[in-house]
C-alpha atoms as a PDB file:
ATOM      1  CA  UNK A   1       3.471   6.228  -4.868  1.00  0.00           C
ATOM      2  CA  UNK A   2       6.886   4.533  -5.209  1.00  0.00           C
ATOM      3  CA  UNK A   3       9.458   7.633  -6.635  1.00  0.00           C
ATOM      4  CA  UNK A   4      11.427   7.313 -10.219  1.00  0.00           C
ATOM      5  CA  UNK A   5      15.340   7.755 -10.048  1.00  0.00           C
ATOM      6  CA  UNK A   6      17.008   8.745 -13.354  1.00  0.00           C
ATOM      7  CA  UNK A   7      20.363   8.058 -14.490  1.00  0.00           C
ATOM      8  CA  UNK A   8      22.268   8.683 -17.387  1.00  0.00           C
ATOM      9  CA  UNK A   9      24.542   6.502 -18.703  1.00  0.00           C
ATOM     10  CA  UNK A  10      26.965   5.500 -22.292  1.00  0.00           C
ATOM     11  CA  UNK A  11      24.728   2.542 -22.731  1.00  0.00           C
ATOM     12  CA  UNK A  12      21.465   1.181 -21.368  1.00  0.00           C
ATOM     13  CA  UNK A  13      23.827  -1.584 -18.963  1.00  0.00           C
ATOM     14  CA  UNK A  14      25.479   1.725 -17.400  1.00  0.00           C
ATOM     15  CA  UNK A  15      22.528   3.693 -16.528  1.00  0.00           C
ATOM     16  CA  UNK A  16      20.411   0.840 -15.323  1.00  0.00           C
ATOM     17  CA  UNK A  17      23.403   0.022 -12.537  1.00  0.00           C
ATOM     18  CA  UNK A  18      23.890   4.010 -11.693  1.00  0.00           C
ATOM     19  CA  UNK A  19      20.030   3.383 -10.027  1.00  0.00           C
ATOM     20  CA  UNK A  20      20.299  -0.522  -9.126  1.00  0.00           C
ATOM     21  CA  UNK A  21      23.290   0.907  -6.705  1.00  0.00           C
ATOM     22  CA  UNK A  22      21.545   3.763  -5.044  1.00  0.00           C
ATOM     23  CA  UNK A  23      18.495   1.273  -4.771  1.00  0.00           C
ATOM     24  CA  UNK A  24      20.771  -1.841  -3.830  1.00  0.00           C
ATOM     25  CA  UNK A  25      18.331  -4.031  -5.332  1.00  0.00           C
ATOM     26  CA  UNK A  26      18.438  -6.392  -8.345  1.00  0.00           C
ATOM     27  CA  UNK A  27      17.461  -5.460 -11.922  1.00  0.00           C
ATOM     28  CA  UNK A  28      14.160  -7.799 -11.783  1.00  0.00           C
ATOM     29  CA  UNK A  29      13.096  -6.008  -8.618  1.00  0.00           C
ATOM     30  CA  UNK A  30      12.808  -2.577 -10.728  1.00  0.00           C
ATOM     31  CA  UNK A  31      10.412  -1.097 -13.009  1.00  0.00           C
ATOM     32  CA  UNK A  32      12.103   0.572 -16.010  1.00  0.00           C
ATOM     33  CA  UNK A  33      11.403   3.439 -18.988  1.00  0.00           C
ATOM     34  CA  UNK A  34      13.951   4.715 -21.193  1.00  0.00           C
ATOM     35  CA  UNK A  35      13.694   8.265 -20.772  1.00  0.00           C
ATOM     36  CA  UNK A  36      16.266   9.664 -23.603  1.00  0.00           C
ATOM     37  CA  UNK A  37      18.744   7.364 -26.103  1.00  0.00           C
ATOM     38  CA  UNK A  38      20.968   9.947 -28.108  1.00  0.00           C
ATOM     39  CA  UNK A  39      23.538   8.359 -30.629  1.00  0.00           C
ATOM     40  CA  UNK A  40      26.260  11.621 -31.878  1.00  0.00           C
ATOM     41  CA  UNK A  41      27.879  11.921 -34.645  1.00  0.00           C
ATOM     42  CA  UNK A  42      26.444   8.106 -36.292  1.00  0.00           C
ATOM     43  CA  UNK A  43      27.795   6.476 -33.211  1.00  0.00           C
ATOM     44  CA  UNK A  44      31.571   7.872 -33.809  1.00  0.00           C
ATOM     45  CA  UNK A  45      31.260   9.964 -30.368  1.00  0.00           C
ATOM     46  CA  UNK A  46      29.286   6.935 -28.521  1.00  0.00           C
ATOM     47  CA  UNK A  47      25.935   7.349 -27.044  1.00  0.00           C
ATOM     48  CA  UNK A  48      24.295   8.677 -24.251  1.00  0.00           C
ATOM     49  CA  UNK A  49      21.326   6.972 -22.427  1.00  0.00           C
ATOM     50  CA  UNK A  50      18.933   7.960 -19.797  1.00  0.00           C
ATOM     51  CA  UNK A  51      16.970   5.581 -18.129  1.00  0.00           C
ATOM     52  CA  UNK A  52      14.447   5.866 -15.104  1.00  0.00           C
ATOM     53  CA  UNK A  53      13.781   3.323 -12.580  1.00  0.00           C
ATOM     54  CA  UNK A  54      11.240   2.754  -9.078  1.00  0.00           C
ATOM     55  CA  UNK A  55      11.182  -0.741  -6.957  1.00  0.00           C
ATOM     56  CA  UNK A  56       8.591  -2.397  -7.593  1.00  0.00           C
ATOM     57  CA  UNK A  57       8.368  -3.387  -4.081  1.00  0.00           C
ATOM     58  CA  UNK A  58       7.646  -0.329  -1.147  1.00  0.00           C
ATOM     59  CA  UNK A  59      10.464   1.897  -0.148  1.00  0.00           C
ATOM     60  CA  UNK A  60       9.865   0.058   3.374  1.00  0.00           C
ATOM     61  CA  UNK A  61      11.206  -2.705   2.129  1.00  0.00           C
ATOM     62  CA  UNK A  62      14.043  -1.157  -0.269  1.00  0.00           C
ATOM     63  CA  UNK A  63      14.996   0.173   2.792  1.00  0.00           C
ATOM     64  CA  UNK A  64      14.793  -2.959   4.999  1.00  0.00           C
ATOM     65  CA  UNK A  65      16.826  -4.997   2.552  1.00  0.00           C
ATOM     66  CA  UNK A  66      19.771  -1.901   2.816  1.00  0.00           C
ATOM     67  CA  UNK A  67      19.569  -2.296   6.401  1.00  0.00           C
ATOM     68  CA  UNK A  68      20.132  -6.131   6.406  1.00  0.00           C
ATOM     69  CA  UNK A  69      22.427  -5.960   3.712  1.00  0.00           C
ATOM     70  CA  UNK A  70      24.839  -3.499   6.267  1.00  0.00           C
ATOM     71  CA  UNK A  71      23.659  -5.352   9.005  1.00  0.00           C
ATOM     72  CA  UNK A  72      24.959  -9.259   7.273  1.00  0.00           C
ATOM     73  CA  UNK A  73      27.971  -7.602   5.988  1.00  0.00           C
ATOM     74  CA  UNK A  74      28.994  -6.662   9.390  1.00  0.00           C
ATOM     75  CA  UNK A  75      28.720  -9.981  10.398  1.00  0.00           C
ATOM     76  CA  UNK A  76      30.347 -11.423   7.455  1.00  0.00           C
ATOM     77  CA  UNK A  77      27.811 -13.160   6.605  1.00  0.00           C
ATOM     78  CA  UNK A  78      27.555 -14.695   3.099  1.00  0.00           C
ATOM     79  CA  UNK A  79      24.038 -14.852   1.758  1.00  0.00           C
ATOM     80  CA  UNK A  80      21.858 -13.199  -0.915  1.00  0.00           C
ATOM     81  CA  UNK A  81      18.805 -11.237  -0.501  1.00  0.00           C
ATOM     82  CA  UNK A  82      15.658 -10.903  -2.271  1.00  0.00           C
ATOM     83  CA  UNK A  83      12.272  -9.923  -2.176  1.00  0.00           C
ATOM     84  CA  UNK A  84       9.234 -12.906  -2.626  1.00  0.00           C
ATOM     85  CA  UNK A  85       5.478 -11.408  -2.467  1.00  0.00           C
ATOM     86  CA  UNK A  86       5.997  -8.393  -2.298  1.00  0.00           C
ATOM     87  CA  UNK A  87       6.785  -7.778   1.242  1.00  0.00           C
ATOM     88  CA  UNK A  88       8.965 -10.895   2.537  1.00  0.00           C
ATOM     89  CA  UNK A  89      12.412 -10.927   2.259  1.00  0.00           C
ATOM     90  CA  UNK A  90      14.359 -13.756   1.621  1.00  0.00           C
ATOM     91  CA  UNK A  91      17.549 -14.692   2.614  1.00  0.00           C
ATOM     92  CA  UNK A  92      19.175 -17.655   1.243  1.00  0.00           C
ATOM     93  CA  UNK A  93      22.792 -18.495   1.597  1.00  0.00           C
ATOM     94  CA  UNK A  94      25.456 -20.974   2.743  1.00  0.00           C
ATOM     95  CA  UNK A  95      25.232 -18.822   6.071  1.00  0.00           C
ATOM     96  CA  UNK A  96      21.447 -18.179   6.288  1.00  0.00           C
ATOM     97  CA  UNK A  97      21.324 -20.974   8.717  1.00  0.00           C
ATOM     98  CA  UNK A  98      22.791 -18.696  10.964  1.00  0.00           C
ATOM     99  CA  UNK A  99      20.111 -16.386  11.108  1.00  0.00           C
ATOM    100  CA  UNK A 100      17.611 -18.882  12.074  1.00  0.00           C
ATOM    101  CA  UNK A 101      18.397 -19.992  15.746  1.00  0.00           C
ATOM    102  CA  UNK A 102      16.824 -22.506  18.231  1.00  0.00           C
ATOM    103  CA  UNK A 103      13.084 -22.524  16.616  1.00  0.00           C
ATOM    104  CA  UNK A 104      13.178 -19.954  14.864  1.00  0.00           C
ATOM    105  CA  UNK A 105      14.303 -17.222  17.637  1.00  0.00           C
ATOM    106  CA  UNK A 106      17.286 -15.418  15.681  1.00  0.00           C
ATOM    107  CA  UNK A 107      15.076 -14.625  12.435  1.00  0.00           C
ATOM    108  CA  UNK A 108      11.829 -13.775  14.977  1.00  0.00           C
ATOM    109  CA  UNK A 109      14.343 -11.557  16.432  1.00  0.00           C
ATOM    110  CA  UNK A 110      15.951 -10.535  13.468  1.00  0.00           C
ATOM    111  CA  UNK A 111      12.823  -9.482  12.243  1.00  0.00           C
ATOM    112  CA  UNK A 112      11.474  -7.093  14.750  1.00  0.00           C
ATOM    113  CA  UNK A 113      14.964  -5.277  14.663  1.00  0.00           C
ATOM    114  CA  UNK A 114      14.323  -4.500  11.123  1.00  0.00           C
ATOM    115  CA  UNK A 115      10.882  -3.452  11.502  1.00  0.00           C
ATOM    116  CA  UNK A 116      11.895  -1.522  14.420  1.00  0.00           C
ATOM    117  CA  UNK A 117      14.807   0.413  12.211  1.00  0.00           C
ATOM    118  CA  UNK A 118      12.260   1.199   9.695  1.00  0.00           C
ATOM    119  CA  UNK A 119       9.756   2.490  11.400  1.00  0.00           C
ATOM    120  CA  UNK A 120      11.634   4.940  13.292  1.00  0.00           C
ATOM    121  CA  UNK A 121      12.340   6.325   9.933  1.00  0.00           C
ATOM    122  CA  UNK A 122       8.804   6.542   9.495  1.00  0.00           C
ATOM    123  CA  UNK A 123       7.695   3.750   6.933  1.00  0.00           C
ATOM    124  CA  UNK A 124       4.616   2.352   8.949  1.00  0.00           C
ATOM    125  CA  UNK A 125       4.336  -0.881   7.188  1.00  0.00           C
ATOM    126  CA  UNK A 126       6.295  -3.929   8.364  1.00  0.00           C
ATOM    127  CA  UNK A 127       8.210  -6.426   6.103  1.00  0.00           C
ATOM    128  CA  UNK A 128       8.634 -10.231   6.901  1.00  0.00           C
ATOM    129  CA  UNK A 129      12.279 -12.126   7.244  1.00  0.00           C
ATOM    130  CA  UNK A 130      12.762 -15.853   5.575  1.00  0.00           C
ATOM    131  CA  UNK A 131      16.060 -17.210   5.680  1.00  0.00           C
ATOM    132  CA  UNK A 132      16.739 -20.555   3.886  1.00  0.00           C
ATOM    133  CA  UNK A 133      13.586 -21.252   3.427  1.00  0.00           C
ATOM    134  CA  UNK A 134      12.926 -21.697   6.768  1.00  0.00           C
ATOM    135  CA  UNK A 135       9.213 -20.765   7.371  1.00  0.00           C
ATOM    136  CA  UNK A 136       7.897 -22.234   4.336  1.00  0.00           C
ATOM    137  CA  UNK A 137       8.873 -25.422   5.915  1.00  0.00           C
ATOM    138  CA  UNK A 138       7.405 -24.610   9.193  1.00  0.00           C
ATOM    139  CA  UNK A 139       4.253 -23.225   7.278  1.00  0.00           C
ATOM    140  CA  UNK A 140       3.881 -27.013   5.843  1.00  0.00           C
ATOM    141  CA  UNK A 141       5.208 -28.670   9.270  1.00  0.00           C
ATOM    142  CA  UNK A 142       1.958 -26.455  10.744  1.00  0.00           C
ATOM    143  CA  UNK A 143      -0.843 -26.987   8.328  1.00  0.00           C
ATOM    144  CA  UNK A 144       0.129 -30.601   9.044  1.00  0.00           C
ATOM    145  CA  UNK A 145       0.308 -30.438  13.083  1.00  0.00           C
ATOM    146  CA  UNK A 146      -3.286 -28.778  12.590  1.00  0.00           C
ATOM    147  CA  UNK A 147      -4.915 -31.023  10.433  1.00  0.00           C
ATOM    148  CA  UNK A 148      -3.679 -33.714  12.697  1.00  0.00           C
ATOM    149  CA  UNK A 149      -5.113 -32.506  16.433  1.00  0.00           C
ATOM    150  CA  UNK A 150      -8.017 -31.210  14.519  1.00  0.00           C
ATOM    151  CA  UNK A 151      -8.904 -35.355  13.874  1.00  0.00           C
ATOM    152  CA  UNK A 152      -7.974 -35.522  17.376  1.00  0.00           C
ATOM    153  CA  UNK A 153     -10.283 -33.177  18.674  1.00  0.00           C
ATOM    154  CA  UNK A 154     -12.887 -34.047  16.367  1.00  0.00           C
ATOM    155  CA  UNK A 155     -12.728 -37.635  17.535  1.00  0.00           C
ATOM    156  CA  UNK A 156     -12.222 -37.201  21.123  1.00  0.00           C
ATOM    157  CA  UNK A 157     -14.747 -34.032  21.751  1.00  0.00           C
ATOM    158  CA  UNK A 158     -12.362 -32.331  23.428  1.00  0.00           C
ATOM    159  CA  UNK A 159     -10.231 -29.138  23.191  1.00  0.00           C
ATOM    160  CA  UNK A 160      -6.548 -29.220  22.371  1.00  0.00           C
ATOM    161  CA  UNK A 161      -4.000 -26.599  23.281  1.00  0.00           C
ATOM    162  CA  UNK A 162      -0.561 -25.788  21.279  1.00  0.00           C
ATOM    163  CA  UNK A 163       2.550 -24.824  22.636  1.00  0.00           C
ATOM    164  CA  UNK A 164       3.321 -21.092  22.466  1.00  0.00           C
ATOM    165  CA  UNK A 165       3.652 -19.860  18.944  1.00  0.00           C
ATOM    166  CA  UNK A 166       4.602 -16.686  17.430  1.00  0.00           C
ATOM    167  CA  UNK A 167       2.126 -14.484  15.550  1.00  0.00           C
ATOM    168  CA  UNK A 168       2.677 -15.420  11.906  1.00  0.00           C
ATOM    169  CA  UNK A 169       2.830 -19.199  13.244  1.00  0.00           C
ATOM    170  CA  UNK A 170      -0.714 -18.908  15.298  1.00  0.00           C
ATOM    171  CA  UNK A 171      -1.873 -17.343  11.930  1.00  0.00           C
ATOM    172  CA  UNK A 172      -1.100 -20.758   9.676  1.00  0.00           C
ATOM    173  CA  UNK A 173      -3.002 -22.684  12.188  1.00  0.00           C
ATOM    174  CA  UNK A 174      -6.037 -20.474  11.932  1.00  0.00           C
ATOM    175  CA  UNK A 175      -5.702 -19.976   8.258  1.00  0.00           C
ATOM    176  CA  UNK A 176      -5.625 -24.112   7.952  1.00  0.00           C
ATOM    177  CA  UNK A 177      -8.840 -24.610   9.864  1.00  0.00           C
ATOM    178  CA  UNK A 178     -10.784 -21.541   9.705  1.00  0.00           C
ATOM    179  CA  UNK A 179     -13.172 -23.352   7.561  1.00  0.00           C
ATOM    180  CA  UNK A 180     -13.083 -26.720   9.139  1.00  0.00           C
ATOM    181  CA  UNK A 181     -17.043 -27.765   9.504  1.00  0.00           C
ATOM    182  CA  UNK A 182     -16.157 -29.293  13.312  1.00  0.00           C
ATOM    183  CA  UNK A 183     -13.473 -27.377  14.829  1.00  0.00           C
ATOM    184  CA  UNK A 184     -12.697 -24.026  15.655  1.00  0.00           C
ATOM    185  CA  UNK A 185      -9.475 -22.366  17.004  1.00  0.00           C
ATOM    186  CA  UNK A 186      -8.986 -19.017  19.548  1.00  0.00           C
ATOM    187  CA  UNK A 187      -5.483 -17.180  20.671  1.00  0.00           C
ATOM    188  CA  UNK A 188      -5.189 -17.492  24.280  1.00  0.00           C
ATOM    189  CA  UNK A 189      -2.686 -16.065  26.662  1.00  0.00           C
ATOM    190  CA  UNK A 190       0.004 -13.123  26.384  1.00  0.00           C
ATOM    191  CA  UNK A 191       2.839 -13.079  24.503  1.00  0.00           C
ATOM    192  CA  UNK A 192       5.378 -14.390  24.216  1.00  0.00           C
ATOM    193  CA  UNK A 193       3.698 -17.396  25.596  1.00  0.00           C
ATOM    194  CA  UNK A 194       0.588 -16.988  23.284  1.00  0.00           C
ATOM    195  CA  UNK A 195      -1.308 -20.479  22.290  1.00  0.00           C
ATOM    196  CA  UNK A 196      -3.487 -21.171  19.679  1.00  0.00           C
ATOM    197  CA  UNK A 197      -6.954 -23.638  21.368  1.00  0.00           C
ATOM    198  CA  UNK A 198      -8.239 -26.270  18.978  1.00  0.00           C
ATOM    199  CA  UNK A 199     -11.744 -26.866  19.784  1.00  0.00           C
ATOM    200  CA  UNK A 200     -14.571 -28.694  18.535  1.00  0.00           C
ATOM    201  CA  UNK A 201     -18.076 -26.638  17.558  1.00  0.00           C
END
């Protein structure tokens, strides 16, 4: 269960950022109950507010996105980051190109030092890296490169083998044809050099 901060503040605007910074996330990214409004004196002596707040994301991944906010700022790079479904984080920027590389290799990289940071503090659940939009693209690029042998095989009778992928990108290509009435596909091979077989049934 994801834990409630409180903070009290003169107005609602005041309290809400007293927990936004200790969470270092954005205001849509929290849930929020007014705990106590208190006006003295008809408003003469101002007001006092207390407000709660808990991400509505895990703590795994409030705590990934402080990590790679540190980590960016470091490395002066300029670039926002947010959370999309839940667990990936987004990073989208003039910079985020940066944090892409050669095929992907920065953010693959990128990635597993994150989840390896936040794991030795114990959260067991990994989080996913996007940067400028990045592997939404090569989501499409794959669903089409599968579809495609997939005629190929189907036409030819024979299997097809992809170049080494990484685990999220083997995933889209058996996600795309998993219920594909003449093919089938099977992981072969260690990592990092793991391929994804396209073969007909």
């Amino acid at each position: 269960m994801k834990e409630w901060l409180e903070a009290e503040g003169k107005n609602l605007e005041e309290a809400k950022e007293k927990i936004l910074q200790k969470l270092g996330m954005s205001e849509e990214e929290v849930e929020w109950e007014v705990v106590e409004e208190e006006r003295r004196f008809l408003g003469l002596l101002g007001q006092k507010v207390k407000v709660r707040g808990r991400p509505k994301v895990g703590l795994h991944v409030v705590k990934a996105k402080s990590l790679l906010r540190d980590l960016l700022k470091l490395m002066k790079v300029e670039a926002s980051i947010n959370v999309a479904n839940g667990n990936t984080i987004v990073i989208e920027g003039r910079d985020a190109g940066l944090l892409i590389g050669r095929r992907g290799l920065t953010l693959k990289a990128l990635e597993e030092w994150v989840n390896m940071a936040i794991s030795k503090e114990h959260y067991p659940k990994r989080v996913e890296l996007d940067a400028g939009g990045y592997k939404e693209k090569r989501k499409k690029k794959l669903r089409e490169v599968a579809l495609k042998i997939a005629r190929k095989v189907e036409e030819e009778g024979k299997a097809f083998t992809l170049e080494p992928m990484a685990a999220w990108e083997r995933r889209v290509i058996h996600m795309t044809l998993k219920d594909h009435p003449r093919v089938y596909t099977i992981s072969v091979g260690g990592e990092p050099y793991r391929r994804v077989v396209i073969a007909p049934k």
